[in-house]
C-alpha atoms as a PDB file:
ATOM      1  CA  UNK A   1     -14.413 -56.828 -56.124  1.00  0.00           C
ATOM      2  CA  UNK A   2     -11.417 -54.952 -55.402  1.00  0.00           C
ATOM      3  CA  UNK A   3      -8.410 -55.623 -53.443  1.00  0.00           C
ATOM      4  CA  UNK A   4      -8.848 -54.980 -49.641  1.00  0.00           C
ATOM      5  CA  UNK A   5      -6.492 -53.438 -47.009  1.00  0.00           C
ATOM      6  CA  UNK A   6      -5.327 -56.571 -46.066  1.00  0.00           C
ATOM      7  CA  UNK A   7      -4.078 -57.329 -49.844  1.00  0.00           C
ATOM      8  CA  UNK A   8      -2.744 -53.893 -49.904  1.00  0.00           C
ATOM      9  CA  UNK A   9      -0.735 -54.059 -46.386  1.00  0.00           C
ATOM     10  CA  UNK A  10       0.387 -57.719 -47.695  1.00  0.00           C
ATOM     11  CA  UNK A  11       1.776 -56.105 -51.134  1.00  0.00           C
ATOM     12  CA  UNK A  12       3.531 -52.847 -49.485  1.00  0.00           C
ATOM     13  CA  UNK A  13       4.880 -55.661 -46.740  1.00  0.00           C
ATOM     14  CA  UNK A  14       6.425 -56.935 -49.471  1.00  0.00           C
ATOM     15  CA  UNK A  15       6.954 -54.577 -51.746  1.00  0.00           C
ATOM     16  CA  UNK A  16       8.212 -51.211 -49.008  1.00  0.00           C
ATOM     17  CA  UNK A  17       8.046 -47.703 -50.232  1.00  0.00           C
ATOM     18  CA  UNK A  18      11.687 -46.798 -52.055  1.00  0.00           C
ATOM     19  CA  UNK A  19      11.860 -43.166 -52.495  1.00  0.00           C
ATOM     20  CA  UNK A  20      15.082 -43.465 -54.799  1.00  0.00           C
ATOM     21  CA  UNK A  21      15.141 -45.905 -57.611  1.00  0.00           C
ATOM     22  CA  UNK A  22      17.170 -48.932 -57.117  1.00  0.00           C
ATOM     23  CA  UNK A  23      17.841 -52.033 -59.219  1.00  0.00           C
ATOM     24  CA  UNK A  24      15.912 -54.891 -58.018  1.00  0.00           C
ATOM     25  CA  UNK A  25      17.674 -58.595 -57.839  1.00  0.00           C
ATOM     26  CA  UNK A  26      16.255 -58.818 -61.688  1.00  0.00           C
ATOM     27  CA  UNK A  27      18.195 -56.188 -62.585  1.00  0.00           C
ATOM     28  CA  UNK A  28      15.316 -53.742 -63.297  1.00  0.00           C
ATOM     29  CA  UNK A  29      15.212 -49.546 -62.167  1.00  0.00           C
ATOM     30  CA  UNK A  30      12.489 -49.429 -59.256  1.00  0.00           C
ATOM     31  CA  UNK A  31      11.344 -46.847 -57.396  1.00  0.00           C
ATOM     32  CA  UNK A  32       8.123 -46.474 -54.740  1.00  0.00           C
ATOM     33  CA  UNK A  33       6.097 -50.128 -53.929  1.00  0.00           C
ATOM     34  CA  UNK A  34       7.979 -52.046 -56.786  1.00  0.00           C
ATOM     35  CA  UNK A  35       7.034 -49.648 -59.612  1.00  0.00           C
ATOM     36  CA  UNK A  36       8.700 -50.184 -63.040  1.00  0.00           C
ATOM     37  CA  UNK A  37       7.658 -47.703 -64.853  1.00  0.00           C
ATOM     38  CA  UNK A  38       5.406 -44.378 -64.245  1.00  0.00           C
ATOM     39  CA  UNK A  39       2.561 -43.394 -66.815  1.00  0.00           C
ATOM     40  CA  UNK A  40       4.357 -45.498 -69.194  1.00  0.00           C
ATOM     41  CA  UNK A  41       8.039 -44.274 -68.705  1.00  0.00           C
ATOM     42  CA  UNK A  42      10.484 -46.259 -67.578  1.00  0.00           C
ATOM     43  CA  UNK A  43      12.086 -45.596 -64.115  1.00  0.00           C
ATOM     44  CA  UNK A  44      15.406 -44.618 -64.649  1.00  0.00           C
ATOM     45  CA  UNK A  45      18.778 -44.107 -62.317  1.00  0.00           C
ATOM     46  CA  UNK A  46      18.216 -41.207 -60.369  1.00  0.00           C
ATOM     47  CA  UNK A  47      14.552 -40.784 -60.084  1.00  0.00           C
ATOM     48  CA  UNK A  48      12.861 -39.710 -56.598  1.00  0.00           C
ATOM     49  CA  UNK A  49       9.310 -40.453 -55.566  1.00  0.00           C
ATOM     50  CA  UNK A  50       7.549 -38.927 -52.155  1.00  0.00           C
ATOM     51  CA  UNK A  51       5.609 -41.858 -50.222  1.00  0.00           C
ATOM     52  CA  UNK A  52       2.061 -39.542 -51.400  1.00  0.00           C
ATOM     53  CA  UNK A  53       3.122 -39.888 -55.265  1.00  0.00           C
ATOM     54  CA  UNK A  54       3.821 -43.436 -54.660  1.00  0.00           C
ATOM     55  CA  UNK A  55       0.660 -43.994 -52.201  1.00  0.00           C
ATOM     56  CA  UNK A  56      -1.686 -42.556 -55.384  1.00  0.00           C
ATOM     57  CA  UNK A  57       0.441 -44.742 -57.995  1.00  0.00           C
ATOM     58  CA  UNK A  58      -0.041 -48.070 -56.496  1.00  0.00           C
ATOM     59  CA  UNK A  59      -3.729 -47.193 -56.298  1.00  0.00           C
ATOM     60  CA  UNK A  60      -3.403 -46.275 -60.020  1.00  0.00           C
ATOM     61  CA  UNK A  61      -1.398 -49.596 -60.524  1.00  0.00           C
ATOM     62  CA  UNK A  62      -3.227 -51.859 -58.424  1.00  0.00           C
ATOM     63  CA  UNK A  63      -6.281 -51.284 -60.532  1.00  0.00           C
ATOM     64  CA  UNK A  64      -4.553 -52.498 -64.025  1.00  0.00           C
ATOM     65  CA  UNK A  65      -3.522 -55.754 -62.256  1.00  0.00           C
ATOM     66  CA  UNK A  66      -7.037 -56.355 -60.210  1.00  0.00           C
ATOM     67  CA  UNK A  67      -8.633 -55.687 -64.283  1.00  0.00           C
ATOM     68  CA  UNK A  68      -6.100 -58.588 -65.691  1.00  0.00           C
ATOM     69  CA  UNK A  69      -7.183 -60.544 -62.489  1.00  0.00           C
ATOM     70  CA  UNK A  70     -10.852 -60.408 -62.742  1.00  0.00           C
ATOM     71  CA  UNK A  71     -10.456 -60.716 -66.769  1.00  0.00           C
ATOM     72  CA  UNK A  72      -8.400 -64.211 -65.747  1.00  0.00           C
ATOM     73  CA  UNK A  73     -10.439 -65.722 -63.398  1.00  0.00           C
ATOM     74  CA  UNK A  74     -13.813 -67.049 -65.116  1.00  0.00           C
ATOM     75  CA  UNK A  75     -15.299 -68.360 -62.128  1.00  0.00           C
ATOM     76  CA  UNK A  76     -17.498 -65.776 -59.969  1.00  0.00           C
ATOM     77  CA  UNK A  77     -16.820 -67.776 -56.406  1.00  0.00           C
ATOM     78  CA  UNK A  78     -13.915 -66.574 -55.127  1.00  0.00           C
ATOM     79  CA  UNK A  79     -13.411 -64.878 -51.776  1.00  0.00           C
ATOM     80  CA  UNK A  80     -12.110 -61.672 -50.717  1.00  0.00           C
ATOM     81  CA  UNK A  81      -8.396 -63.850 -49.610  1.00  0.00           C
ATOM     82  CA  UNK A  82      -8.270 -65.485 -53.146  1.00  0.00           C
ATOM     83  CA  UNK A  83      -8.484 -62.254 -54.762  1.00  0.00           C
ATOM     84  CA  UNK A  84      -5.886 -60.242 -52.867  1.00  0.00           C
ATOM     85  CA  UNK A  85      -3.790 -62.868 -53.130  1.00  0.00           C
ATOM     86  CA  UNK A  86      -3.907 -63.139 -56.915  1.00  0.00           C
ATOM     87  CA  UNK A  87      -3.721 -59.748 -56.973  1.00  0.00           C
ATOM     88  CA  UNK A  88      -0.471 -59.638 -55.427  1.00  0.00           C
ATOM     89  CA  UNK A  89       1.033 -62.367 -57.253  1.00  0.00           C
ATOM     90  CA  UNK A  90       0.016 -60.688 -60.235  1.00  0.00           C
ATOM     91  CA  UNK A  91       1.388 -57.072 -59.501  1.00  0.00           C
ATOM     92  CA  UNK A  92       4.601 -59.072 -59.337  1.00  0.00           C
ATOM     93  CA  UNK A  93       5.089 -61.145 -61.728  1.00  0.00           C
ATOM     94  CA  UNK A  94       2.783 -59.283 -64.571  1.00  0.00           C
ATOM     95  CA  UNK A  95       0.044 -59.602 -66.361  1.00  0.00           C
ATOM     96  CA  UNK A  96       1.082 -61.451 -69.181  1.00  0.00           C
ATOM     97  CA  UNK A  97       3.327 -64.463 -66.650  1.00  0.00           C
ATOM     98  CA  UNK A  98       0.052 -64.550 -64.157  1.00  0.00           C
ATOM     99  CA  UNK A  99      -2.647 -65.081 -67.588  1.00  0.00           C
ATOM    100  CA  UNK A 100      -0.413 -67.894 -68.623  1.00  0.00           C
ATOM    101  CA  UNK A 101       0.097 -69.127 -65.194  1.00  0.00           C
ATOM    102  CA  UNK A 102      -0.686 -72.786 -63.572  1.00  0.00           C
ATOM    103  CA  UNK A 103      -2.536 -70.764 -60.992  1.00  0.00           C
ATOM    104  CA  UNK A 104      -5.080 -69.314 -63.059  1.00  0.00           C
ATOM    105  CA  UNK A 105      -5.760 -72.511 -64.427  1.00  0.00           C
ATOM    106  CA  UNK A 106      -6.411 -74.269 -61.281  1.00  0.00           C
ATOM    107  CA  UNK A 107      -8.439 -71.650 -59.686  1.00  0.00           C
ATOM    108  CA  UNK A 108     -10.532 -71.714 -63.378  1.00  0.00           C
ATOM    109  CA  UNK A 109     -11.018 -75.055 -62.591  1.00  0.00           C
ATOM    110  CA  UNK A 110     -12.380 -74.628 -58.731  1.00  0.00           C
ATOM    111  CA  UNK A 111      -9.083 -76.572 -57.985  1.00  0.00           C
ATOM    112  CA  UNK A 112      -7.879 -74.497 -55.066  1.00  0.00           C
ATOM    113  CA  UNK A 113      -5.666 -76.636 -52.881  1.00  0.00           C
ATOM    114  CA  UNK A 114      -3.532 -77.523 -55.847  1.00  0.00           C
ATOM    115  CA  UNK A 115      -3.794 -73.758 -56.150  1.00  0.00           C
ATOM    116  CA  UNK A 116      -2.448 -73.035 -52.550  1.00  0.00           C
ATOM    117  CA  UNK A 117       0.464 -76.078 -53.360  1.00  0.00           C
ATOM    118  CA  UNK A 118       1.733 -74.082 -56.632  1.00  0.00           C
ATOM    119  CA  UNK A 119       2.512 -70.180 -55.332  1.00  0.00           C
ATOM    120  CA  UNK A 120       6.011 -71.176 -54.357  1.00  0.00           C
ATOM    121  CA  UNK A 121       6.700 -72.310 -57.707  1.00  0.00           C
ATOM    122  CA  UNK A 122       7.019 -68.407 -58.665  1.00  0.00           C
ATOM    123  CA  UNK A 123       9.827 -67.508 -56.086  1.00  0.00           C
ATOM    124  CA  UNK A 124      12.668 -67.579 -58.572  1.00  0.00           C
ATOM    125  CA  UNK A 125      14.816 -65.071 -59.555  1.00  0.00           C
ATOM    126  CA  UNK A 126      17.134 -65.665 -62.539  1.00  0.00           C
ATOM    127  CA  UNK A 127      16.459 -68.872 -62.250  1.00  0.00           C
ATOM    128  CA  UNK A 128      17.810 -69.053 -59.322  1.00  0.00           C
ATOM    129  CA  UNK A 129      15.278 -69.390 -55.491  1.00  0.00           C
ATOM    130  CA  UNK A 130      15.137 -66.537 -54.041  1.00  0.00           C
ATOM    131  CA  UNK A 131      14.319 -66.570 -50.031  1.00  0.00           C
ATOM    132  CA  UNK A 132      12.379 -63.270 -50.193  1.00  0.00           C
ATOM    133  CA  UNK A 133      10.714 -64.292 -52.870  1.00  0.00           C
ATOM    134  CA  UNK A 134       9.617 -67.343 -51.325  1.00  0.00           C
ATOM    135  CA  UNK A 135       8.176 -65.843 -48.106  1.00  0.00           C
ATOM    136  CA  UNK A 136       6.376 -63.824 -50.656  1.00  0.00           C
ATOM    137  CA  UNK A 137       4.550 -66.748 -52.453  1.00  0.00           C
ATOM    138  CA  UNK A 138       4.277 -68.614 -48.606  1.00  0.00           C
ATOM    139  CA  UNK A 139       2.666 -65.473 -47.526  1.00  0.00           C
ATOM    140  CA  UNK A 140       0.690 -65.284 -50.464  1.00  0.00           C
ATOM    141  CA  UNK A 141      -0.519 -68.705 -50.433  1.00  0.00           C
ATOM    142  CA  UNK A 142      -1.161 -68.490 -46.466  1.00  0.00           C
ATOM    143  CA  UNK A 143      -3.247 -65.264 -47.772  1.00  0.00           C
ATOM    144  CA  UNK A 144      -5.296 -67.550 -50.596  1.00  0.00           C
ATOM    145  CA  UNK A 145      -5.948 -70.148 -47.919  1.00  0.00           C
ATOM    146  CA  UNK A 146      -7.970 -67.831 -45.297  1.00  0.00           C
ATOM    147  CA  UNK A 147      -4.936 -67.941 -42.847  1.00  0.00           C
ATOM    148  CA  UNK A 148      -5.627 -65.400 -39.858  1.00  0.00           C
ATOM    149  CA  UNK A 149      -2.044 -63.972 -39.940  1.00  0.00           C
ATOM    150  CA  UNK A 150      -0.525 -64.673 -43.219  1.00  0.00           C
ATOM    151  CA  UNK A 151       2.673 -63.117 -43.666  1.00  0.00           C
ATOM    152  CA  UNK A 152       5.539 -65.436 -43.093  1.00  0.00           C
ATOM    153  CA  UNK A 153       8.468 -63.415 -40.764  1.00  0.00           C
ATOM    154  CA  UNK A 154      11.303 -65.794 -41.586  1.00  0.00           C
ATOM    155  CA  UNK A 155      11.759 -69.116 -44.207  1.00  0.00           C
ATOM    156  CA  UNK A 156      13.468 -71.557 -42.638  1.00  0.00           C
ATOM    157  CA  UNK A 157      17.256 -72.576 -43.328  1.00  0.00           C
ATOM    158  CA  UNK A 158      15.708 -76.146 -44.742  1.00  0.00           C
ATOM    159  CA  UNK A 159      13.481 -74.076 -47.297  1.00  0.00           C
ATOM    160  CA  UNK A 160      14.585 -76.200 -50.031  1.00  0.00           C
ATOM    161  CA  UNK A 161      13.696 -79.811 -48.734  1.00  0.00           C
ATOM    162  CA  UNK A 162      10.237 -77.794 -47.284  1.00  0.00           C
ATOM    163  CA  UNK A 163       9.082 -75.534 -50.235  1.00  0.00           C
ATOM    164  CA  UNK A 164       9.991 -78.575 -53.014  1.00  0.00           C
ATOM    165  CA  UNK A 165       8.335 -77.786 -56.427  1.00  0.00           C
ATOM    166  CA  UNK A 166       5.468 -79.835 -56.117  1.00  0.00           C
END
């Protein structure tokens, strides 16, 4: 399986082409759709990426994360929305956070509505919620679930009493 354009128009929603590197609200040098570093090298202050470099690098990157994905997931029934959905939550949070995550071990265990009710639980940001964040995992999770159109426009100002941990 491989991530489809929906997952990828989802993930570049989210993520939006950067041709100058910026540091994101973690503090990190980014540069094209959320890239961290480039054939192993660190972005750095300064560095410029054209939307074709950074078109072929998120095809290039997208593949890591969709091998950590399928390497996660044990079970073989999962549909095309589970999978781009994972796959976006893993491109950003990592491999190593999405292995260890809640997530994984729910959808291991064919337990996908508790699944859908944990995404928002990654929307922090220095400990700290983070509204875009949040319409990320919301979007995400609408994604998981098979919803028609899921990418959430706007959280609403009650996000904390509606998005509770679970």
């Amino acid at each position: 399986m491989k991530i489809s354009k929906q997952g990828i128009d989802l993930l570049k929603h989210f993520e939006s082409y950067e041709m100058k590197a910026y540091t994101c609200p973690a503090g990190v040098w980014t540069i094209g759709f959320g890239f961290t570093r480039i054939n192993e090298i660190k972005v750095k202050n300064g560095d410029i990426m054209t939307l074709e470099e950074a078109e072929k690098e998120l095809i290039k990157q997208l593949r890591i994360y969709e091998n950590v994905v399928k390497k996660a997931i044990m079970i073989k029934k999962i549909n095309q929305n589970q999978y781009d959905a994972l796959v976006s939550l893993c491109y950003n949070i990592g491999g190593s956070s999405f292995r260890k995550s809640s997530i994984v071990k729910l959808v291991n265990n064919r337990n996908f509505i508790g699944a859908c009710k944990i995404f928002n639980l990654w929307s922090n940001v220095a400990k700290k919620r983070s509204k875009g964040l949040l319409r990320r995992r919301v979007s995400e999770r609408n994604l998981f679930c098979g919803w028609l159109n899921p990418i959430v426009k706007e959280i609403p100002k009650n996000y904390r009493e509606t998005y509770k941990e679970l």
